[in-house]
Protein backbone atom coordinates (compact mmCIF):
# COMPACT_ATOMS: atom_id res chain seq x y z
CA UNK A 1 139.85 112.04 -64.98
CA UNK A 2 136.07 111.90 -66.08
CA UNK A 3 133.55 111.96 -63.33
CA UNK A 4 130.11 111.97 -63.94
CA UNK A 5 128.11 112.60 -60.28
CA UNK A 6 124.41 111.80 -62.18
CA UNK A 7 125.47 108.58 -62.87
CA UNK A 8 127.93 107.66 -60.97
CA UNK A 9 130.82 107.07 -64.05
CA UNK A 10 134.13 107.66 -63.66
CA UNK A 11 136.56 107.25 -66.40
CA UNK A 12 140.57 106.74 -66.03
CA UNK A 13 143.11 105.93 -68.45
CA UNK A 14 146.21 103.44 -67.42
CA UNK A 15 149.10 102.06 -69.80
CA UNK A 16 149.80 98.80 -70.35
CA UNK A 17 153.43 97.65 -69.70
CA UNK A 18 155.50 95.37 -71.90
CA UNK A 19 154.03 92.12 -69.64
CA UNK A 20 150.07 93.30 -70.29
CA UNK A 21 149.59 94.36 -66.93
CA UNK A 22 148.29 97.80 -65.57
CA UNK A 23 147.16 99.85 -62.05
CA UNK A 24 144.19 100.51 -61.22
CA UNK A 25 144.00 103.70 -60.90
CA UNK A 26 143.56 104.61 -56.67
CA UNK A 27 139.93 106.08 -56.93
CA UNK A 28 138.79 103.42 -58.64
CA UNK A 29 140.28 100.99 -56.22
CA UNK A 30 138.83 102.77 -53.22
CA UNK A 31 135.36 103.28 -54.78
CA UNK A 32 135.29 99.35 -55.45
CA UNK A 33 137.26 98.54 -52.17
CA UNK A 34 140.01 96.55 -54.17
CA UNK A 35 143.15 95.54 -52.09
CA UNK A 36 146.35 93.35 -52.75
CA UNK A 37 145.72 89.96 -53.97
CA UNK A 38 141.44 90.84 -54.65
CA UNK A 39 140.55 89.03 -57.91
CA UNK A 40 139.08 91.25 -60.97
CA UNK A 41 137.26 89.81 -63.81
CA UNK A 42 137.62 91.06 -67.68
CA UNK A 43 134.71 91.14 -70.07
CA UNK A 44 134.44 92.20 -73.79
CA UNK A 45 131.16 93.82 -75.14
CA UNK A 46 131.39 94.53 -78.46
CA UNK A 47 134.51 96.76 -78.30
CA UNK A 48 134.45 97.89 -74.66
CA UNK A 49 136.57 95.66 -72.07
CA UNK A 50 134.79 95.76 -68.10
CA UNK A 51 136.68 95.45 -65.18
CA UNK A 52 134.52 93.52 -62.66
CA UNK A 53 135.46 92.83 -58.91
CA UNK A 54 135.41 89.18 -58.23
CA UNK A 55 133.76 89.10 -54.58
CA UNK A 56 134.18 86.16 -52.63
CA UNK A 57 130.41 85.48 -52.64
CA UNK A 58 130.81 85.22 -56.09
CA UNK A 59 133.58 83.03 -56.09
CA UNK A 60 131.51 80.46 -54.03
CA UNK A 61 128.69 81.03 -55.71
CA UNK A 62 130.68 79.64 -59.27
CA UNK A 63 132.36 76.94 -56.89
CA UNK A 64 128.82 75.13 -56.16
CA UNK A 65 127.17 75.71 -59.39
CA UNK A 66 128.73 72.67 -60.65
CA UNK A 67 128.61 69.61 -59.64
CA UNK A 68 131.19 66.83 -59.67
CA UNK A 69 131.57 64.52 -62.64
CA UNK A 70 130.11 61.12 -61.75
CA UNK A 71 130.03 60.20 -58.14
CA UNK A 72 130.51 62.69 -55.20
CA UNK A 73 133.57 62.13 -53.07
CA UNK A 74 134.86 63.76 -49.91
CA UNK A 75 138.84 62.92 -49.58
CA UNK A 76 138.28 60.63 -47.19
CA UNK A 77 137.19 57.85 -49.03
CA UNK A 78 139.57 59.13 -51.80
CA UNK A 79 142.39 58.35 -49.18
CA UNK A 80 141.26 55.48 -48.20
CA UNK A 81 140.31 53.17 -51.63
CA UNK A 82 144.28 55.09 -53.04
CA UNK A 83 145.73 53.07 -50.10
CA UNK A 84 143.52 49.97 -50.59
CA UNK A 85 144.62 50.32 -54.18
CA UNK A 86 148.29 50.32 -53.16
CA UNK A 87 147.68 47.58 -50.41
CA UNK A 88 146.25 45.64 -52.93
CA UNK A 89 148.71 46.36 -55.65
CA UNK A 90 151.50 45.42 -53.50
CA UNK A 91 150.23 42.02 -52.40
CA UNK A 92 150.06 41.29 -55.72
CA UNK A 93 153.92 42.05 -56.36
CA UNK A 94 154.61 40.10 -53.29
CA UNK A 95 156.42 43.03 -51.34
């Protein structure tokens, strides 16, 4: 283990297993407060891969950046103009 106190770097090593997945090593997951089921993001810079915690804030933050294609609708009205389809559909059948 690497630890650098001026600036705060810390470097680990882990292996990857034979299905591409490692551990985080346990320092690194209590400095960045990462528990079971937390989402990480990977990033490439030139030849370097990051490891970013995905916070929930940022998740939402993603979520409403973009909008909807076309018109906005809550389920609701998607509910109700699927059933007025069907009605609709079915009186056409005859059933």
């Amino acid at each position: 283990m690497y630890y650098n106190q001026r600036v705060k770097q810390m470097k680990k090593e882990a292996t990857v297993t034979s299905k591409g997945q490692i551990t985080i090593p346990a320092e690194i997951r209590k400095r960045f407060k990462l528990q079971a089921q937390d989402k990480v993001r990977f990033e490439t810079k030139g030849d370097r891969v990051i490891l970013r915690p995905v916070r929930r804030e940022d998740l939402l933050a993603v979520y409403n950046s973009v909008s909807a294609k076309g018109k906005e609708t809550d389920i609701h009205t998607i509910r109700e103009e699927t059933q007025k389809a069907i009605g609709e559909q079915a009186a056409k059948e005859g059933t």
